[in-house]
C-alpha atoms as a PDB file:
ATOM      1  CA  UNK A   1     156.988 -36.217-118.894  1.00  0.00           C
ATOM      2  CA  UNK A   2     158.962 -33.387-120.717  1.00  0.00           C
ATOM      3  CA  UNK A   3     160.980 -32.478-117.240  1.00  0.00           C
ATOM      4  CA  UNK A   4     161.699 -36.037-116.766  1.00  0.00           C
ATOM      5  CA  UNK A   5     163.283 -36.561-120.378  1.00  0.00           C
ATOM      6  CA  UNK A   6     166.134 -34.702-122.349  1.00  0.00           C
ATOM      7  CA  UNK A   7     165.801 -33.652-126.400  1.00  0.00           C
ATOM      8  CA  UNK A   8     167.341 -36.308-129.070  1.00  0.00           C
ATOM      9  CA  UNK A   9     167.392 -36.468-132.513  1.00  0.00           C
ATOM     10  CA  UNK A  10     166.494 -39.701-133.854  1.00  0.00           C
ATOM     11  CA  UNK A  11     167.927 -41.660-136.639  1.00  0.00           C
ATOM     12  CA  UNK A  12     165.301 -40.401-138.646  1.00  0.00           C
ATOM     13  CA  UNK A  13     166.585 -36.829-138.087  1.00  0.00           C
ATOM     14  CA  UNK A  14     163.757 -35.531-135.912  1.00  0.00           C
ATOM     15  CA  UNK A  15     163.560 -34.284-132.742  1.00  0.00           C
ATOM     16  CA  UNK A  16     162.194 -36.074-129.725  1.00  0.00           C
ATOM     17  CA  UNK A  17     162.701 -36.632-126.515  1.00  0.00           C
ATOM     18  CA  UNK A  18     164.058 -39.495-124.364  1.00  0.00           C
ATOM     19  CA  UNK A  19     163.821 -40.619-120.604  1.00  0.00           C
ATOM     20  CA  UNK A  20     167.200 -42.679-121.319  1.00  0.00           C
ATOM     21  CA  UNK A  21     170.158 -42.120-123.620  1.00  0.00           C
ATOM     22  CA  UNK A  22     173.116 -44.858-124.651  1.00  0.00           C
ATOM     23  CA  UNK A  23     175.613 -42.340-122.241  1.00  0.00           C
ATOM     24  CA  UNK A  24     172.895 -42.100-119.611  1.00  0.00           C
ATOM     25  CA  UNK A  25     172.687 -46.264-119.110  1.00  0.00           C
ATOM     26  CA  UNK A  26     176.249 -46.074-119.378  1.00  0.00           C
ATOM     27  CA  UNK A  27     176.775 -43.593-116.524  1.00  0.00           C
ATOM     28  CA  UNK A  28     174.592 -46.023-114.354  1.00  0.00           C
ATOM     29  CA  UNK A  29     176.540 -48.756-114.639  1.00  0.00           C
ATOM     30  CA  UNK A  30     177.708 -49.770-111.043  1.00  0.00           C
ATOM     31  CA  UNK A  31     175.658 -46.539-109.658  1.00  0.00           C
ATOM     32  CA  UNK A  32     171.898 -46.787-110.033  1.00  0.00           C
ATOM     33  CA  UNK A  33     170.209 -50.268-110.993  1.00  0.00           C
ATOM     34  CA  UNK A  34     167.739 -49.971-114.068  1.00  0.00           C
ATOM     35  CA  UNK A  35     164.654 -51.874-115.102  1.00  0.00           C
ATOM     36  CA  UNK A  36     163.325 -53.390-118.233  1.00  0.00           C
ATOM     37  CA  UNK A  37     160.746 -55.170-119.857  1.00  0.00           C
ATOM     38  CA  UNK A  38     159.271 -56.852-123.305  1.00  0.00           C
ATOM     39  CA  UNK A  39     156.389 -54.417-124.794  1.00  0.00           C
ATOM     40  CA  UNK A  40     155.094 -55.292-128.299  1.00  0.00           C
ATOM     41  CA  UNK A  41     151.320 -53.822-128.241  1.00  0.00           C
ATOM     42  CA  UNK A  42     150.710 -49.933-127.373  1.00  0.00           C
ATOM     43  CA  UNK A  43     149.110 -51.345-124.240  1.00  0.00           C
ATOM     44  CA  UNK A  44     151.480 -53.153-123.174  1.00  0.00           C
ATOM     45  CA  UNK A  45     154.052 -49.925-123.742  1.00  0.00           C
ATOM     46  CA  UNK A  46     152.286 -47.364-122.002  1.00  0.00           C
ATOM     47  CA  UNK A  47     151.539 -49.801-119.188  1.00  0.00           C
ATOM     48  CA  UNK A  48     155.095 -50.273-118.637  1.00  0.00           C
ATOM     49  CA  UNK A  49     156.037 -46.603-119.185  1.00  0.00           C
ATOM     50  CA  UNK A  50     153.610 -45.473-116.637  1.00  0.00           C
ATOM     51  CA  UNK A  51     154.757 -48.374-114.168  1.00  0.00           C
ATOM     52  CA  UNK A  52     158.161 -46.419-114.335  1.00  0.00           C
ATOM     53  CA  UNK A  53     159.827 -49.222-116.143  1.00  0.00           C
ATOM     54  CA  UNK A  54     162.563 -47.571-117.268  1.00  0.00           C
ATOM     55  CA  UNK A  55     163.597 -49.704-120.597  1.00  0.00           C
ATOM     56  CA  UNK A  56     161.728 -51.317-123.391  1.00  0.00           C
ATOM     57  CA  UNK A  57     162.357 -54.458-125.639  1.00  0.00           C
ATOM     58  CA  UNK A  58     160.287 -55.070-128.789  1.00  0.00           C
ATOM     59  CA  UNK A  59     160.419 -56.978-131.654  1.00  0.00           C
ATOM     60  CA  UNK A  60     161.404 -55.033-134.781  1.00  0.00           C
ATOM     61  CA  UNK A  61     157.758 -55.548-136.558  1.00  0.00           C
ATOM     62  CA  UNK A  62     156.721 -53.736-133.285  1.00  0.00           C
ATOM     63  CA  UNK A  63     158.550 -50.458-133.094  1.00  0.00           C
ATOM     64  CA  UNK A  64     155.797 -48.326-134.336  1.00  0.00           C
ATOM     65  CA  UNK A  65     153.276 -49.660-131.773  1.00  0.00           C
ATOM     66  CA  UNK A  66     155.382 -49.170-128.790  1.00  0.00           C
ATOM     67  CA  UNK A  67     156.297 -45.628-129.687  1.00  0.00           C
ATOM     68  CA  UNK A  68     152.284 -44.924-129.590  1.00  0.00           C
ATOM     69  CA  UNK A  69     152.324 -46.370-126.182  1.00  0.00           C
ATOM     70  CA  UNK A  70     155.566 -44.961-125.063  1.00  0.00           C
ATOM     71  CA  UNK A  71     156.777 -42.376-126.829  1.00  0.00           C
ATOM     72  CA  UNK A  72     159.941 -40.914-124.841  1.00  0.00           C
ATOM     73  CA  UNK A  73     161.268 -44.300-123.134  1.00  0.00           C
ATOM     74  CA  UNK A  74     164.348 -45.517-124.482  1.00  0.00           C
ATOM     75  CA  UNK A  75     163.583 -48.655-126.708  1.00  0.00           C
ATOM     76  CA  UNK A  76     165.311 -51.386-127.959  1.00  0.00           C
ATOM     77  CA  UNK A  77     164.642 -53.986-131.115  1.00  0.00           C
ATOM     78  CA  UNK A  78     165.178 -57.005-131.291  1.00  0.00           C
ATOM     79  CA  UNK A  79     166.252 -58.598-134.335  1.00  0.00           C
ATOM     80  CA  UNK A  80     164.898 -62.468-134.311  1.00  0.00           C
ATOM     81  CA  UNK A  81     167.321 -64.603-136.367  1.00  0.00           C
ATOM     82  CA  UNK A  82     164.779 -66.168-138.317  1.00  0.00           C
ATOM     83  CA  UNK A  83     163.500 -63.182-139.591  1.00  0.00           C
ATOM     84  CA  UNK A  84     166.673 -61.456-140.707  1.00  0.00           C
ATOM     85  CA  UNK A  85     169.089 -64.196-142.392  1.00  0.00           C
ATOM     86  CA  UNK A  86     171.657 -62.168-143.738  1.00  0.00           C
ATOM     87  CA  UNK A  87     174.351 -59.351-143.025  1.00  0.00           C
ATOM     88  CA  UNK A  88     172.096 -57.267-145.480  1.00  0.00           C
ATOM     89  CA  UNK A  89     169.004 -58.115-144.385  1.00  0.00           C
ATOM     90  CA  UNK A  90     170.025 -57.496-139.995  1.00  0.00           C
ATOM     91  CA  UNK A  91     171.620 -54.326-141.719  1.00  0.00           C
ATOM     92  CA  UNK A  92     168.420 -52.723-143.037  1.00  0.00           C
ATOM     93  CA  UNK A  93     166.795 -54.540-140.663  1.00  0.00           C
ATOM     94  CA  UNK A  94     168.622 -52.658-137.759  1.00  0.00           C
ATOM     95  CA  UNK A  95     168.245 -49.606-139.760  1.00  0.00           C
ATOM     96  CA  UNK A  96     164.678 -49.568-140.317  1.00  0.00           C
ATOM     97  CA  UNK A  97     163.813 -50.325-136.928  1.00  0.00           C
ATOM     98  CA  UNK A  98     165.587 -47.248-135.385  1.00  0.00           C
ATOM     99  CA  UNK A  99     163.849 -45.090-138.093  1.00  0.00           C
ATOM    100  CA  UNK A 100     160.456 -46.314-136.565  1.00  0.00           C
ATOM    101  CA  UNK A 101     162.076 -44.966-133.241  1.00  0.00           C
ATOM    102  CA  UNK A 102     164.099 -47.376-131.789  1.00  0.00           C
ATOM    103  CA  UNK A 103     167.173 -46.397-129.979  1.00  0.00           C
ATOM    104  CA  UNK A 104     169.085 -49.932-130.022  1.00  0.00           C
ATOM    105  CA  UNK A 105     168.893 -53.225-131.531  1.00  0.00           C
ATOM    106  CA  UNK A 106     168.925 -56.708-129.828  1.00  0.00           C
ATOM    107  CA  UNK A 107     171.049 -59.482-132.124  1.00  0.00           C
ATOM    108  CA  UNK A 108     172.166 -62.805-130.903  1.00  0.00           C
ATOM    109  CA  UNK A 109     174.144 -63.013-134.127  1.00  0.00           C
ATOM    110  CA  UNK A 110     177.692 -63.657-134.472  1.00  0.00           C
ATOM    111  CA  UNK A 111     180.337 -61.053-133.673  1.00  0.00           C
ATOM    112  CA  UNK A 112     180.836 -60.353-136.898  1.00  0.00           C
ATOM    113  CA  UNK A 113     177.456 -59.105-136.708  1.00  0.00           C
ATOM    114  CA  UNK A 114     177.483 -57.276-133.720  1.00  0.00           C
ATOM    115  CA  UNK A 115     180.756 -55.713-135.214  1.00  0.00           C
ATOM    116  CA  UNK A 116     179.523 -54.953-138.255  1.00  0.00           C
ATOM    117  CA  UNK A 117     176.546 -52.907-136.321  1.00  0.00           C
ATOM    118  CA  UNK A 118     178.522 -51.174-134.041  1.00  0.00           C
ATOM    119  CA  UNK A 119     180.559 -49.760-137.133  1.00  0.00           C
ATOM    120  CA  UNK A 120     177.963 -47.849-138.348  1.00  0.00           C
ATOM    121  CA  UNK A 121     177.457 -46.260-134.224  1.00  0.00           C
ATOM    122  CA  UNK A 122     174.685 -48.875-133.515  1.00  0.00           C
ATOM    123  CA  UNK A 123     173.742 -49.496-129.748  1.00  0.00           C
ATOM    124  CA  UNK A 124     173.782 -53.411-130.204  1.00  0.00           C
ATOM    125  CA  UNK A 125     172.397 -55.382-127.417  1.00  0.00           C
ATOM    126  CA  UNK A 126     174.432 -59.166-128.075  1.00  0.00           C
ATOM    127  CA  UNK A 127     173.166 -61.991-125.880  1.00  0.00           C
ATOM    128  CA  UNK A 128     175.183 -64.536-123.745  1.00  0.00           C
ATOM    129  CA  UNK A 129     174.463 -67.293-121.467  1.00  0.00           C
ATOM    130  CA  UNK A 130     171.141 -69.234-121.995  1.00  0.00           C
ATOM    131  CA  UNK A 131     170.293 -68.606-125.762  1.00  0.00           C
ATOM    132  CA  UNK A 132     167.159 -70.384-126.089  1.00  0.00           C
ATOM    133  CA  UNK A 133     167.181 -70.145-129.774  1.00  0.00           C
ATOM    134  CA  UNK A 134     170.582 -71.985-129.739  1.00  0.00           C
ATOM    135  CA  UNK A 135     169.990 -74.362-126.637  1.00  0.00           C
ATOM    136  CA  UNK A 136     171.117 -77.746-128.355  1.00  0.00           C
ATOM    137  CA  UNK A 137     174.293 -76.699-128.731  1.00  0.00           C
ATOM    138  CA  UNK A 138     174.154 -76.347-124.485  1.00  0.00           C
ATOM    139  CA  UNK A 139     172.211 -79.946-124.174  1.00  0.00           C
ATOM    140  CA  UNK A 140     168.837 -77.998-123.845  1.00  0.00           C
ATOM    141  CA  UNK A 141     167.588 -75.302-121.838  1.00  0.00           C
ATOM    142  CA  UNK A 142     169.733 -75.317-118.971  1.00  0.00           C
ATOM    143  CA  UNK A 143     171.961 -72.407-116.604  1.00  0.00           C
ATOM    144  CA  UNK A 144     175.035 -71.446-118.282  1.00  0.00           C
ATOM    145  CA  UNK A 145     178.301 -71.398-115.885  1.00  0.00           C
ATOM    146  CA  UNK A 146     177.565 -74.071-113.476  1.00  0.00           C
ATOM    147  CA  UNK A 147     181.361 -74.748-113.604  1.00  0.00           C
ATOM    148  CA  UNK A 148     184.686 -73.168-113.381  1.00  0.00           C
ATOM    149  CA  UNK A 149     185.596 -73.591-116.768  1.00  0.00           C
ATOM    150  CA  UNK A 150     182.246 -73.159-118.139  1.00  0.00           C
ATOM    151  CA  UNK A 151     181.951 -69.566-116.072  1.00  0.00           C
ATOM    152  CA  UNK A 152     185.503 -68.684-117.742  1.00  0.00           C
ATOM    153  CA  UNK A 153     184.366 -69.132-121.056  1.00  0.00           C
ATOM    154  CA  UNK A 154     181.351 -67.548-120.078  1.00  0.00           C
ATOM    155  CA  UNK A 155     184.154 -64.517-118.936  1.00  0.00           C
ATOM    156  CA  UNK A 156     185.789 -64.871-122.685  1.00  0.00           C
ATOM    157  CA  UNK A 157     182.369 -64.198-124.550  1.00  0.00           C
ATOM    158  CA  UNK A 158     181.775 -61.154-122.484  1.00  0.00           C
ATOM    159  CA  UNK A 159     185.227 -59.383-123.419  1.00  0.00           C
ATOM    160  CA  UNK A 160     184.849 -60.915-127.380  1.00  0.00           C
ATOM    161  CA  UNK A 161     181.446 -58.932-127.568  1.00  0.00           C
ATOM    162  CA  UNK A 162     182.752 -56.329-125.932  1.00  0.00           C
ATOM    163  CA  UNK A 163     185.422 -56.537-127.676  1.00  0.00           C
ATOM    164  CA  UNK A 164     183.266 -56.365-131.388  1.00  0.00           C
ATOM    165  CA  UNK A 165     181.417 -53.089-129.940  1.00  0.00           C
ATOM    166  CA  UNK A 166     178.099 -53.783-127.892  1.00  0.00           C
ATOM    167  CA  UNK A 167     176.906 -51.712-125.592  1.00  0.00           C
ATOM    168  CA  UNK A 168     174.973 -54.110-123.624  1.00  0.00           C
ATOM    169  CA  UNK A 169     174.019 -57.980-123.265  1.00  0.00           C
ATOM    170  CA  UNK A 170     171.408 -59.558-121.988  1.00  0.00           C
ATOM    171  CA  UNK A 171     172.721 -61.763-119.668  1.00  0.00           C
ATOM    172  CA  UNK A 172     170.052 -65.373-119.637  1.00  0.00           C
ATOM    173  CA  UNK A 173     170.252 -67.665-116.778  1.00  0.00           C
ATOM    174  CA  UNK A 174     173.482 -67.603-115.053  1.00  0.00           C
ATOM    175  CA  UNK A 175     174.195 -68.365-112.191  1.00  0.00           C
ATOM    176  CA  UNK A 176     173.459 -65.403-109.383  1.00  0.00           C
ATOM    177  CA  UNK A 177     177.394 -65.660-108.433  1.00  0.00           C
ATOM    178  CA  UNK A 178     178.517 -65.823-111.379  1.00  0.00           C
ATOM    179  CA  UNK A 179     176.667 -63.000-112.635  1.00  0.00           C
ATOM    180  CA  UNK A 180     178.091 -60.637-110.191  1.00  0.00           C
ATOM    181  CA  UNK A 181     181.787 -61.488-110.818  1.00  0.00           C
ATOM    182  CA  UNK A 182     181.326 -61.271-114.188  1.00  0.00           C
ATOM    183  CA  UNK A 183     179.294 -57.457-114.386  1.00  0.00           C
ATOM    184  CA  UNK A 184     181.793 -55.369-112.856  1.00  0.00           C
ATOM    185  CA  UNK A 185     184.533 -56.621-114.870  1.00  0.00           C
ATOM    186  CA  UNK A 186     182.992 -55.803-117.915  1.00  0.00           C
ATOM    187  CA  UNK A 187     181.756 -52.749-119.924  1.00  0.00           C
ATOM    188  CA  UNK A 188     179.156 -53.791-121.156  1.00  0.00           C
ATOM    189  CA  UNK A 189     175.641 -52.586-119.919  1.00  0.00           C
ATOM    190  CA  UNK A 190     174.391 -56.473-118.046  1.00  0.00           C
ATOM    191  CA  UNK A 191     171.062 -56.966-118.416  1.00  0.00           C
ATOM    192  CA  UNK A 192     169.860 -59.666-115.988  1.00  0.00           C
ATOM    193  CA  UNK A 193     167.022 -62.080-117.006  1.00  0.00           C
ATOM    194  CA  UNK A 194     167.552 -64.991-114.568  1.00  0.00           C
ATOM    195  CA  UNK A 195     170.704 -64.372-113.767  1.00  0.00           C
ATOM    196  CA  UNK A 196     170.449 -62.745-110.588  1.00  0.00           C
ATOM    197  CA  UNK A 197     171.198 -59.246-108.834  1.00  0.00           C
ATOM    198  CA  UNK A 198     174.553 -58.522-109.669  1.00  0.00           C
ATOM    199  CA  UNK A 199     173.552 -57.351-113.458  1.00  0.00           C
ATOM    200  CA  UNK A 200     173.415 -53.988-114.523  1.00  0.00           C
ATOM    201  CA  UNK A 201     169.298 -53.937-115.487  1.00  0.00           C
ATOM    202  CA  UNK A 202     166.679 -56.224-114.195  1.00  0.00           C
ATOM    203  CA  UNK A 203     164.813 -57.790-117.074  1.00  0.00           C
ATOM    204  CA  UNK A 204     161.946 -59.881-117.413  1.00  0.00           C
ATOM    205  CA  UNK A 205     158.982 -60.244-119.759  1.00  0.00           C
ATOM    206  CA  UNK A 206     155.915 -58.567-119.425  1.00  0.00           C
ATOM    207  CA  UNK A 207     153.449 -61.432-119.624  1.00  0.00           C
ATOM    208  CA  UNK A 208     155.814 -63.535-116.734  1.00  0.00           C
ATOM    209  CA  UNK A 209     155.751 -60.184-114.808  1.00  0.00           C
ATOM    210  CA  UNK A 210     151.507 -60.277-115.130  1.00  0.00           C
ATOM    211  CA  UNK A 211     150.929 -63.877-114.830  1.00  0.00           C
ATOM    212  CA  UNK A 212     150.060 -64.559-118.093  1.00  0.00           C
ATOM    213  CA  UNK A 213     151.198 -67.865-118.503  1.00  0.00           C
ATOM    214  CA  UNK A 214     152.879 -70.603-116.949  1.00  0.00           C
ATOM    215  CA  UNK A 215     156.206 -69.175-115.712  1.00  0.00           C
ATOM    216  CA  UNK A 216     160.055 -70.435-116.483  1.00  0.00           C
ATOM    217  CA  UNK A 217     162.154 -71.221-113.126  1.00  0.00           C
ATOM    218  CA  UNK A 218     163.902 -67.558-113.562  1.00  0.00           C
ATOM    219  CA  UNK A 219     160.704 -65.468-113.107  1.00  0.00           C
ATOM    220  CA  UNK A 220     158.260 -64.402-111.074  1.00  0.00           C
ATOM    221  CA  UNK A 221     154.472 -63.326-111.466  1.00  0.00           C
ATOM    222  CA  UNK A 222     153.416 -59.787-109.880  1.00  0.00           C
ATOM    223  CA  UNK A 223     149.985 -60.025-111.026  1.00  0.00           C
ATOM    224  CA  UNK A 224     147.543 -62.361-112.509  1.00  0.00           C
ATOM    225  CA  UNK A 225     146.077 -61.548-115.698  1.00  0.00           C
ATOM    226  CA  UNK A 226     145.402 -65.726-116.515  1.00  0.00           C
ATOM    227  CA  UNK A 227     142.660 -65.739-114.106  1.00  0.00           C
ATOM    228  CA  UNK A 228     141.152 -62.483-114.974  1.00  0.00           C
ATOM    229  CA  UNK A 229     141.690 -64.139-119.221  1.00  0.00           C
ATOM    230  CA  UNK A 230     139.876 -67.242-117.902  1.00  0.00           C
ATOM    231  CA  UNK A 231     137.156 -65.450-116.299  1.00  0.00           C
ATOM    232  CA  UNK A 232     136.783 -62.972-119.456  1.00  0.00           C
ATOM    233  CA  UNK A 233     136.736 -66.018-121.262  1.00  0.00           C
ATOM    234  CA  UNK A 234     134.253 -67.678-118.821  1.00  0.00           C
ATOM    235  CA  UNK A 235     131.976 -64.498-119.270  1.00  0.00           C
ATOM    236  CA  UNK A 236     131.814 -64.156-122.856  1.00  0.00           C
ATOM    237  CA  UNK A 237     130.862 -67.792-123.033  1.00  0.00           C
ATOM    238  CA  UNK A 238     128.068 -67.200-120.675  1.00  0.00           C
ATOM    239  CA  UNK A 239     126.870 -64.095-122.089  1.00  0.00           C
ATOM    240  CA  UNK A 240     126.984 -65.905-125.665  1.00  0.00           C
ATOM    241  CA  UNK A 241     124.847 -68.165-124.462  1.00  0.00           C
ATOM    242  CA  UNK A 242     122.244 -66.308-122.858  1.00  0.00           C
ATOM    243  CA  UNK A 243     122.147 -64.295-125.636  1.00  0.00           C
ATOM    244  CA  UNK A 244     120.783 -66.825-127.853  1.00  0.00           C
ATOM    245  CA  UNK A 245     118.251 -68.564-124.827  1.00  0.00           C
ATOM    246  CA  UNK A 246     116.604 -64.921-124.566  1.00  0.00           C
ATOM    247  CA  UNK A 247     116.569 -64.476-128.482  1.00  0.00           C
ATOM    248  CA  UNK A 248     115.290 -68.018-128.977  1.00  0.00           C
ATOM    249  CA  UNK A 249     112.379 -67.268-125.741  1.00  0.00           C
ATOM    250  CA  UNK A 250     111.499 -64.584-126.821  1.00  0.00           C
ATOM    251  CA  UNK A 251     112.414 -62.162-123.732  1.00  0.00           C
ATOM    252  CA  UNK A 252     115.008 -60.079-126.099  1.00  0.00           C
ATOM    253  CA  UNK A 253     114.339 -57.666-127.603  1.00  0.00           C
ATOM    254  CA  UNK A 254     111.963 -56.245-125.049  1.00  0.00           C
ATOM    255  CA  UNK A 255     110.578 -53.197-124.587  1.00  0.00           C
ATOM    256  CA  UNK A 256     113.709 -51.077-123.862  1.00  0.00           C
ATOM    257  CA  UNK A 257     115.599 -52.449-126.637  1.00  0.00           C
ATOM    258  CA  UNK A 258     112.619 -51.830-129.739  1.00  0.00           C
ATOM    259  CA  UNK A 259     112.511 -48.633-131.537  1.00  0.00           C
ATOM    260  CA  UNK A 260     108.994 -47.135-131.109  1.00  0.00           C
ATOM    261  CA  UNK A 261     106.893 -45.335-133.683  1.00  0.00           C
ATOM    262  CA  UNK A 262     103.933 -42.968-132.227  1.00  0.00           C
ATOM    263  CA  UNK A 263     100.366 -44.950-131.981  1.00  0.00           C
ATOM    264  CA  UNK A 264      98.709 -42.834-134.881  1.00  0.00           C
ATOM    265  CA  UNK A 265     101.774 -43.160-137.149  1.00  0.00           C
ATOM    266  CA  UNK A 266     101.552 -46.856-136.651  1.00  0.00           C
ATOM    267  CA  UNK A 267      97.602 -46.770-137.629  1.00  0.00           C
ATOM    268  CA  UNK A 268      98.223 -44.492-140.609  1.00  0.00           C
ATOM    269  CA  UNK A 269     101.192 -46.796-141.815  1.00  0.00           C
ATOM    270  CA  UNK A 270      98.584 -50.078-141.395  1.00  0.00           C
ATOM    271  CA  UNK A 271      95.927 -48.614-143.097  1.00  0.00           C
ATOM    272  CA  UNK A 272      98.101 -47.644-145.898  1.00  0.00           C
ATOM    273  CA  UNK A 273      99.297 -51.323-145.990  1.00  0.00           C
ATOM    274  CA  UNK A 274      95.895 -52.664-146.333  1.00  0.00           C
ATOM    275  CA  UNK A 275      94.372 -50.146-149.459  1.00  0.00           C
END
């Protein structure tokens, strides 16, 4: 791994190593298309950074558990607005998480926010297009740009947070088209979930990439880890069950599953019993 990665400093002051930096991504940017994916279990990390997945996303609770799994890959944390309320709170929020290891933070704050981050040299990831936490305000969960107007706007948000100082967006469910027009003319590092080719990084999450559940329009499953759950889940039933029929019928324990104590001890122990 060491060839393949270049030495860092963390925010945390100590040395590491990374596959990525902030200048690498940048330098890719209309050169070399990059991947990424969700990872929140060490598992799930170290799956993705031997898959050659170039890019991780986490929540911030998660940071220490993905750096077990995948230790040099450049990670990013996502700040849920829930979860951090207040300037303060995404502020030590942020600042904790890239202790832990992280090398950016995901907010789909306000600008303000995003500005307020990239003061204090921040990677911020913003997020544009289909905001799922803040679909009501687009009439549900829908693609965002599906006109001329709306794909101007669309246009406007990418300079404004590029503008307040991200480095990258995630870029949700626009349209393919759209997409494209918009990636080149911006600075910002576009990372694609749903919105087609044209962005700068292909995203998607983990459990849509492994079939883990039913899928949204935007994504695709490369494996299929529900029917290998349901048949775990089928098994352990089964073996639960036979468990207690052979405890119940007497055929467990058997023979190769008792402890045995040597013939004469077993007479000497009996006799003793019965004095």
């Amino acid at each position: 791994m060491e060839q393949d990665t270049k030495p860092i400093y963390t925010w945390d002051a100590k040395p590491s190593r990374r596959n990525l930096t902030a200048a690498d991504i940048r330098s890719c940017k209309g050169v070399r298309k990059l991947t990424q994916t969700t990872a929140n279990t060490v598992e799930e990390a170290a799956a993705a950074a031997d898959s050659g997945i170039d890019m991780l996303i986490c929540g911030a609770a998660n940071v220490d558990l993905v750096r077990q799994g995948a230790p040099h890959h450049f990670l990013t944390a996502a700040l849920t607005i829930p979860d951090y309320p207040t300037d303060e709170d995404i502020l030590r929020g942020a600042l904790a998480a890239l202790k832990n290891g992280a090398d950016s933070v995901m907010t789909a704050r306000r600008l303000a926010v995003v500005e307020m981050l990239a003061n204090e040299d921040i990677p911020v990831m913003g997020h544009l297009g289909l905001v799922p936490r803040k679909s009501t305000w687009r009439g549900g969960l829908r693609a965002v740009g599906r006109t001329a107007d709306e794909a101007l706007a669309l246009m406007q948000d990418f300079r404004d947070l590029e503008n307040a100082g991200a480095f990258s967006v995630e870029a949700e469910v626009i349209p393919a088209d759209v997409m494209a027009a918009i990636s080149p003319r911006t600075g910002l590092i576009t990372v694609s979930l749903g919105s087609g080719p044209g962005g700068d990084v292909m995203y998607l999450f983990q459990n849509d990439i492994c079939g883990e559940n039913p899928l949204p329009r935007h994504s695709r499953a490369f494996g299929n880890l529900a029917a290998l759950a349901d048949q775990m889940a089928s098994e352990r039933r089964a073996a639960l069950a036979a468990f207690r029929d052979a405890s119940l019928d007497g055929s467990f324990p058997g023979p190769a599953e008792n402890a045995r104590i040597p013939a004469e001890e077993l007479e000497a122990f009996l006799a003793a019993l019965d004095r």
